[in-house]
Protein backbone atom coordinates (compact mmCIF):
# COMPACT_ATOMS: atom_id res chain seq x y z
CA UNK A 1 -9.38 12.21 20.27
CA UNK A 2 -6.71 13.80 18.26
CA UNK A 3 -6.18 17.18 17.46
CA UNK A 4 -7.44 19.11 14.46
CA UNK A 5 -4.40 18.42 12.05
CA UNK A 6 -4.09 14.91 13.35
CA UNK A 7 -8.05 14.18 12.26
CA UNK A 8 -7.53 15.49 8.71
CA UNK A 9 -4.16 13.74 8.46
CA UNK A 10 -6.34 10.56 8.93
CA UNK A 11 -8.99 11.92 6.55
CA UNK A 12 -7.70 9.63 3.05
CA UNK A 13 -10.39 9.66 0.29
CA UNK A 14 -10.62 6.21 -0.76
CA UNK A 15 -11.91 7.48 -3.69
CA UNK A 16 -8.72 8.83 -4.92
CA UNK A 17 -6.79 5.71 -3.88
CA UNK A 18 -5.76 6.91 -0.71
CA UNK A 19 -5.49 5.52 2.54
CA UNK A 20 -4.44 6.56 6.15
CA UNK A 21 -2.63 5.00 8.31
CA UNK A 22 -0.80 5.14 12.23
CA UNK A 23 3.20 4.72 11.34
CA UNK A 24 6.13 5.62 13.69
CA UNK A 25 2.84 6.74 16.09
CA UNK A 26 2.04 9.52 13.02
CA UNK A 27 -1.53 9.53 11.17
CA UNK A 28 -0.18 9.43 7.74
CA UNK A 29 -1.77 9.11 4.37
CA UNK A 30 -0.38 6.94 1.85
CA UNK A 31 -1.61 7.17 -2.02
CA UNK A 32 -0.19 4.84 -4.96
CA UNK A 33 0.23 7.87 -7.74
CA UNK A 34 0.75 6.76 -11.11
CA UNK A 35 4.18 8.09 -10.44
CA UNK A 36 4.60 5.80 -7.61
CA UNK A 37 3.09 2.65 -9.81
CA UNK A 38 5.75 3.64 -12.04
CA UNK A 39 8.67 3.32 -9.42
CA UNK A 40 6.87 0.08 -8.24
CA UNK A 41 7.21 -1.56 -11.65
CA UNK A 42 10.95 -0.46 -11.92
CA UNK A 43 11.70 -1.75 -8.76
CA UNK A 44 9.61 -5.03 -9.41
CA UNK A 45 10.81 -5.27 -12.87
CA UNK A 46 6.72 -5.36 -14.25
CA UNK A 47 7.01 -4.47 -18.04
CA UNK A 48 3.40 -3.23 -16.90
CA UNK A 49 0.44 -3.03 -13.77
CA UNK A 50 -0.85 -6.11 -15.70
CA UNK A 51 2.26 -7.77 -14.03
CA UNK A 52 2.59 -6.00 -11.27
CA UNK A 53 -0.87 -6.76 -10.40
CA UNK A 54 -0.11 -10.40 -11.16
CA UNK A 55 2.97 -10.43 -8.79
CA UNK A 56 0.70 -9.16 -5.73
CA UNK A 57 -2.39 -10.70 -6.05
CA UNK A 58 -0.02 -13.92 -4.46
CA UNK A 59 -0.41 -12.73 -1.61
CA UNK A 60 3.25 -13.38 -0.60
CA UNK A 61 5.46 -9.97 0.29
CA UNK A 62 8.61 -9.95 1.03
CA UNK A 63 10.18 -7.82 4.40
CA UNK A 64 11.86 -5.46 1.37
CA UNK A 65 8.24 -5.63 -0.55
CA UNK A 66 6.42 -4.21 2.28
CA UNK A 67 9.32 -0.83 2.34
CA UNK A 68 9.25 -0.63 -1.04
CA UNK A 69 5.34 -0.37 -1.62
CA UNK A 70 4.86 1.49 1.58
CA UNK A 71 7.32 4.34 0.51
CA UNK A 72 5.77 4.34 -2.85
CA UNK A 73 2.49 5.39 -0.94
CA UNK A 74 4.05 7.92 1.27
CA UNK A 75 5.77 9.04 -1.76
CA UNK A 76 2.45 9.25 -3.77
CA UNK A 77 1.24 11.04 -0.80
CA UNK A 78 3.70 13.80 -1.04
CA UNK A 79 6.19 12.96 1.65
CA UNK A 80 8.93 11.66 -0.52
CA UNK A 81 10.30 8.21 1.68
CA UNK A 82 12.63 5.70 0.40
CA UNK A 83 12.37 1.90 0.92
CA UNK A 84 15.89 1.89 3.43
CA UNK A 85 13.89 5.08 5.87
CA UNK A 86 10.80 2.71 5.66
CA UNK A 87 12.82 0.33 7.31
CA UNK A 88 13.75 2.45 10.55
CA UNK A 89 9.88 3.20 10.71
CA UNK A 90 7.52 1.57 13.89
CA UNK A 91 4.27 0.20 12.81
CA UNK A 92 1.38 -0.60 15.24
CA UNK A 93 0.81 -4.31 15.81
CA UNK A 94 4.49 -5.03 14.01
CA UNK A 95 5.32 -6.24 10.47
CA UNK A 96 1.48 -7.49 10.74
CA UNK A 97 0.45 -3.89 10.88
CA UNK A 98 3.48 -3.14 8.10
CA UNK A 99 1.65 -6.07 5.90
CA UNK A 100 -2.13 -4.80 6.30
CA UNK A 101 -1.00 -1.12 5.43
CA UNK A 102 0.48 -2.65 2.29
CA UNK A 103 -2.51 -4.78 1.55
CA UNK A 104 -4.97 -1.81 1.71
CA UNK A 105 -2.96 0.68 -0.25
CA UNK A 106 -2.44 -2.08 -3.43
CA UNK A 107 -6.35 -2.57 -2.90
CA UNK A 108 -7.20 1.06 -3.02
CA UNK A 109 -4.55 1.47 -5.72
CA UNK A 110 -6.28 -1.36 -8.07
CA UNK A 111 -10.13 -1.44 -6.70
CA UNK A 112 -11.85 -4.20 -6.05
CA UNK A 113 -9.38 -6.38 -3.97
CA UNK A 114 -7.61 -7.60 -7.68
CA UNK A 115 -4.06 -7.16 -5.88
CA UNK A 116 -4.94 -9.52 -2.72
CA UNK A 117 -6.53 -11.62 -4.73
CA UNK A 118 -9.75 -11.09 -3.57
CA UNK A 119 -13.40 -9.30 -4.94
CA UNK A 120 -14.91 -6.31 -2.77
CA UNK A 121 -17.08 -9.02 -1.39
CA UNK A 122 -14.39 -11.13 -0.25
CA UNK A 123 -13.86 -14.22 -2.35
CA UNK A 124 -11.39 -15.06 -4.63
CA UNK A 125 -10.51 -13.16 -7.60
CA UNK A 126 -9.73 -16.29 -9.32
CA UNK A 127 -10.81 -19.61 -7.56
CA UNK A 128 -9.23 -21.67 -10.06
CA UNK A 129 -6.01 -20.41 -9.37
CA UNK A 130 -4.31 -22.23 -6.47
């Protein structure tokens, strides 16, 4: 069991779009801010979150998509990260563990599972689309 601070580190409020998460062997939270959706468009080049919804419910992230959306979160969170430190960060179970951090902060950040692609319960967003 951790210690006091490391519990309420842990402690995200889903409700609020955040989400915690274990990263260089830290309890972090992570929180897209409409700041940070901002920063995500720019570096996306999204005219909007329409868009930028559209490019992650795909699925596919890039290496350099996975910094940039997980220092958006950290940055959202209030601890100010760019993509290149993201880089030099350990995450448990590898770029696996780099990819499901990413896929829960978009989720939280759009509801509903619209940026994987998938409903709260689990199926497709869109089963027409391939």
């Amino acid at each position: 069991m951790g210690t006091h601070k490391e519990r309420r580190a842990l402690a995200a409020n889903l409700r609020r779009g955040e989400i915690a998460a274990m990263i260089d062997g830290t309890p972090r939270r992570l929180c897209l801010t409409l700041g940070s959706l901002a920063e995500l468009e720019e570096a996306f080049a999204a005219s909007d979150l329409a868009a930028l919804t559209t490019r992650f419910s795909t699925g596919r992230l890039s290496a350099r998509d996975l910094m940039v959306v997980i220092a958006a979160g950290l940055s959202g969170a209030g601890e100010r990260t760019e993509a290149e430190e993201v880089a030099a960060m350990r995450f448990e179970r590898g770029v696996a563990g780099a990819a499901e951090i990413a896929a829960k902060l978009l989720e939280a950040a759009f509801g509903g599972g619209e940026a994987t692609g998938e409903t709260s319960q689990g199926r497709p967003a869109n089963p027409s689309r391939p």
